[in-house]
PDB file of N, CA and C in Angstrom:
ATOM      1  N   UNK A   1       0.841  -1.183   0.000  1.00  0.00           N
ATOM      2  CA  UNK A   1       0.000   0.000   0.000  1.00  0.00           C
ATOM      3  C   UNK A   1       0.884   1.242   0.000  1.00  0.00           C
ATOM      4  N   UNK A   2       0.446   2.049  -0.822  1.00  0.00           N
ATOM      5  CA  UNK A   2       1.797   3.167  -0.577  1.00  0.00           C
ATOM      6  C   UNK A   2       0.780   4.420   0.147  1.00  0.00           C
ATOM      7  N   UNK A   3       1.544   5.148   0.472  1.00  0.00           N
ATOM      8  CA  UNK A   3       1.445   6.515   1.315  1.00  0.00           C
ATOM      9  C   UNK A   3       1.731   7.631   0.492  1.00  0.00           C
ATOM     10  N   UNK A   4       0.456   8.033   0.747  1.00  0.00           N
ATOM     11  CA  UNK A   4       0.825   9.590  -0.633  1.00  0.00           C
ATOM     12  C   UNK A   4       0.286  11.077   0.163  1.00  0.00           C
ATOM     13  N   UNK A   5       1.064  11.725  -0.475  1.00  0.00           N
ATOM     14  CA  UNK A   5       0.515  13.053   0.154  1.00  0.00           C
ATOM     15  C   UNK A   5      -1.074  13.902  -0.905  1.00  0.00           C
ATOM     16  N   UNK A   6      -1.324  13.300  -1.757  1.00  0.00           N
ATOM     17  CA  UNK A   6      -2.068  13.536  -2.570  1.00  0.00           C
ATOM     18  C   UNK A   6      -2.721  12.224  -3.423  1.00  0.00           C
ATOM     19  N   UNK A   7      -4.140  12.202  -2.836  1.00  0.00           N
ATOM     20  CA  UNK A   7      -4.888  11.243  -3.155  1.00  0.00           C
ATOM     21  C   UNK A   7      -5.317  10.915  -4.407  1.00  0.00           C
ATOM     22  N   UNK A   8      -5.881  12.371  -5.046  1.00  0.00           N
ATOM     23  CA  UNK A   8      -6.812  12.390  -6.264  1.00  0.00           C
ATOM     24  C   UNK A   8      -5.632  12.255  -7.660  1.00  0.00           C
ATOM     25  N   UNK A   9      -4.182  12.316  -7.279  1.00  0.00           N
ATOM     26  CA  UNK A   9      -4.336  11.863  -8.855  1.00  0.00           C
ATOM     27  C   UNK A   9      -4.189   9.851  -8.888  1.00  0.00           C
ATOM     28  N   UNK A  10      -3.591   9.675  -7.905  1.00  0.00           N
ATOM     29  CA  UNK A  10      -4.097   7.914  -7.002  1.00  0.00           C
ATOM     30  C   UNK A  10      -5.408   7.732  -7.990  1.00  0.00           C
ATOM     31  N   UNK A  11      -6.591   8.382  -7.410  1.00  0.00           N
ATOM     32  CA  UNK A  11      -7.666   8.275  -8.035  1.00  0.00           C
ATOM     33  C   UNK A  11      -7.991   8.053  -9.320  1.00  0.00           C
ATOM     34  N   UNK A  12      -7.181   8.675 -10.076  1.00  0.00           N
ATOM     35  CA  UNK A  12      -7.262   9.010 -11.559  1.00  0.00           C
ATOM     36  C   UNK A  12      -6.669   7.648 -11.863  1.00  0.00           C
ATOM     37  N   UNK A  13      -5.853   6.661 -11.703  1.00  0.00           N
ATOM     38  CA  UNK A  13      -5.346   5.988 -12.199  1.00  0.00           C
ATOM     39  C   UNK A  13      -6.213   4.689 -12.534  1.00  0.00           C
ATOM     40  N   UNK A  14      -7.215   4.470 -11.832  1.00  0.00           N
ATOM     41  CA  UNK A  14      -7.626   3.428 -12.917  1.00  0.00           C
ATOM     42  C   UNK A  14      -9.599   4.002 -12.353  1.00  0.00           C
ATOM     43  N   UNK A  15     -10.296   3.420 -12.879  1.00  0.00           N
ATOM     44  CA  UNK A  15     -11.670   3.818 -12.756  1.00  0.00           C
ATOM     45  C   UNK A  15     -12.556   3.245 -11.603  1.00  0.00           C
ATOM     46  N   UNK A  16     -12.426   2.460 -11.030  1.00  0.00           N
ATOM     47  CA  UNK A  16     -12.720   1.384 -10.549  1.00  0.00           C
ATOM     48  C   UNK A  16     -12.081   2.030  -8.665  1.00  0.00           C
ATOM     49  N   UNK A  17     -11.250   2.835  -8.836  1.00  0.00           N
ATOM     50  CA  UNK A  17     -10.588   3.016  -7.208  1.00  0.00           C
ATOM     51  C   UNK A  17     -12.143   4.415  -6.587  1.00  0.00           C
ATOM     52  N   UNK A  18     -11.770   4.194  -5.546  1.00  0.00           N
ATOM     53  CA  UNK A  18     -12.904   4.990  -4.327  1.00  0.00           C
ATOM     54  C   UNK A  18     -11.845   5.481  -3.281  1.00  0.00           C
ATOM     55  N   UNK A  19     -12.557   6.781  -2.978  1.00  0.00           N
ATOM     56  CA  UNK A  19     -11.912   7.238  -2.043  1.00  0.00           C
ATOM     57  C   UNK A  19     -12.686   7.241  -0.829  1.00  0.00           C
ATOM     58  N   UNK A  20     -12.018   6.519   0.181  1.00  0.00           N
ATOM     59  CA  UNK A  20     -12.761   6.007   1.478  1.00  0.00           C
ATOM     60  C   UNK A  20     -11.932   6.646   2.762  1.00  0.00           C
ATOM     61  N   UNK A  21     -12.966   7.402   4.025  1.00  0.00           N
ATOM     62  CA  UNK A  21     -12.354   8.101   5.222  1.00  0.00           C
ATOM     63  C   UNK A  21     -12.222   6.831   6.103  1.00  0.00           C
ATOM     64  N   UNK A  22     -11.721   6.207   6.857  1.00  0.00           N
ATOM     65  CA  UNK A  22     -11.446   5.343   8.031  1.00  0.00           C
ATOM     66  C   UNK A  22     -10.649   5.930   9.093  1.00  0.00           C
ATOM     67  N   UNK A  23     -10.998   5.910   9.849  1.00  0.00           N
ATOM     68  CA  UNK A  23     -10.284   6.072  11.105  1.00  0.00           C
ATOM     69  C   UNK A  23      -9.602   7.180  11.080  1.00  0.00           C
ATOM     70  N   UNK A  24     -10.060   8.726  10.759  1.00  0.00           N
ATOM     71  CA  UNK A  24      -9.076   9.684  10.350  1.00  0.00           C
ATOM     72  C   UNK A  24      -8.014   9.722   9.715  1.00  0.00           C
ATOM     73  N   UNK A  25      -7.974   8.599   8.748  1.00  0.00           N
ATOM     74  CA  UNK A  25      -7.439   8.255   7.442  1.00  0.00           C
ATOM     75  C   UNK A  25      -8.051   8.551   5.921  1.00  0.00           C
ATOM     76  N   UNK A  26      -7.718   8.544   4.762  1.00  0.00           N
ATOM     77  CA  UNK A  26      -8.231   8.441   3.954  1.00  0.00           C
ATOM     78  C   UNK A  26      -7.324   7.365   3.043  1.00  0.00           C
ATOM     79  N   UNK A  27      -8.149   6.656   2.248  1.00  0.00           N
ATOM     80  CA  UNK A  27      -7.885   5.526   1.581  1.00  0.00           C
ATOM     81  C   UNK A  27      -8.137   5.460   0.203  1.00  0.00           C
ATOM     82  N   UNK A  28      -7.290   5.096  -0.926  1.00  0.00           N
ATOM     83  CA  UNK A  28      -8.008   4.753  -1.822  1.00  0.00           C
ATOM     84  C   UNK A  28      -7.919   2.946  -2.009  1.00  0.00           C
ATOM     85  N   UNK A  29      -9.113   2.693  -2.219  1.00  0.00           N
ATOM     86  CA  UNK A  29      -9.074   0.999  -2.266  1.00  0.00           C
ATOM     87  C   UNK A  29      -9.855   1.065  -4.039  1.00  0.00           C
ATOM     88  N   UNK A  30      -9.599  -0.483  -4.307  1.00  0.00           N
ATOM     89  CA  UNK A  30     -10.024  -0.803  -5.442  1.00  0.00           C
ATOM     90  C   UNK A  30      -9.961  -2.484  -5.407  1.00  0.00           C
ATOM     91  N   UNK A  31     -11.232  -2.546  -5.733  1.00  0.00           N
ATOM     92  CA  UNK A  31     -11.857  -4.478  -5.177  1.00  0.00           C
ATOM     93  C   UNK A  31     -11.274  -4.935  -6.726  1.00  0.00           C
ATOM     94  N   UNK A  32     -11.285  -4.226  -7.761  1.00  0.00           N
ATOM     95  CA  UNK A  32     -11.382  -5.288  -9.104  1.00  0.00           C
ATOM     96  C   UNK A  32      -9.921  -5.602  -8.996  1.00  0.00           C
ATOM     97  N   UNK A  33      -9.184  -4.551  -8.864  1.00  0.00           N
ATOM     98  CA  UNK A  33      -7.420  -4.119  -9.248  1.00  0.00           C
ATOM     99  C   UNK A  33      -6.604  -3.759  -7.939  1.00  0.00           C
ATOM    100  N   UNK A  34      -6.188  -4.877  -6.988  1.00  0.00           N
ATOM    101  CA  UNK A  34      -6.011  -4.580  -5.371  1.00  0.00           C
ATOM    102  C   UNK A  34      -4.755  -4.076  -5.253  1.00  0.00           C
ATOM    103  N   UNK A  35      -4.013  -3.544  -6.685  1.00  0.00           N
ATOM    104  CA  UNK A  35      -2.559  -2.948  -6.653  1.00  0.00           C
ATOM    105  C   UNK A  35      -2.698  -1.656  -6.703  1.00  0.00           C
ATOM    106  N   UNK A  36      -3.816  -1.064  -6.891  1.00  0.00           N
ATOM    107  CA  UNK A  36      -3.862   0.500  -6.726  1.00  0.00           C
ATOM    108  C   UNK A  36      -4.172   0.841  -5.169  1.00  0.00           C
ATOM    109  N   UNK A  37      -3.642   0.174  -4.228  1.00  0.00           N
ATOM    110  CA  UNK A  37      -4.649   0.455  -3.189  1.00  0.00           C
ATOM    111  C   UNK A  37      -3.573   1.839  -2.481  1.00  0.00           C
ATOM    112  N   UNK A  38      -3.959   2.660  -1.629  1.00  0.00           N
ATOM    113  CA  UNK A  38      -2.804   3.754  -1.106  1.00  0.00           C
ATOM    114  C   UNK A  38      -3.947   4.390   0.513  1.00  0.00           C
ATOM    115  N   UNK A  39      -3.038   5.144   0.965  1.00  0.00           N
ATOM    116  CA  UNK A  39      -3.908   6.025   1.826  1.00  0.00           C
ATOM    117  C   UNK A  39      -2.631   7.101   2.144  1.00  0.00           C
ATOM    118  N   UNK A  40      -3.360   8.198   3.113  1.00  0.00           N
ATOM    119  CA  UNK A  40      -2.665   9.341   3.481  1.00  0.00           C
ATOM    120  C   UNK A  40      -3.215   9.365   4.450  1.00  0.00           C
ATOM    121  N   UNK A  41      -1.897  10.557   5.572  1.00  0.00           N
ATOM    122  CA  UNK A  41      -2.369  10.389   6.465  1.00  0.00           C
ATOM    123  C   UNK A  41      -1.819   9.271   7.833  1.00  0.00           C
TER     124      UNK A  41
END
């Protein structure tokens, strides 16, 4: 999982990723493609 200081271009990379808050975290996960996964934070 990598650690980014900037989520949304994470986002951009495949169609399928969501940006999810947890635990005063933010996450991007992706169920189809589980190699885009990242959070910040």
């Amino acid at each position: 999982m990598k650690t980014s200081s900037s989520l949304k271009t994470l986002k951009k990379r495949d169609r399928n990723c969501r940006i999810i808050r947890r635990k005063g975290r933010i996450y991007v996960i992706n169920k189809k493609n589980p190699r885009f996964k990242a959070r910040q934070g």
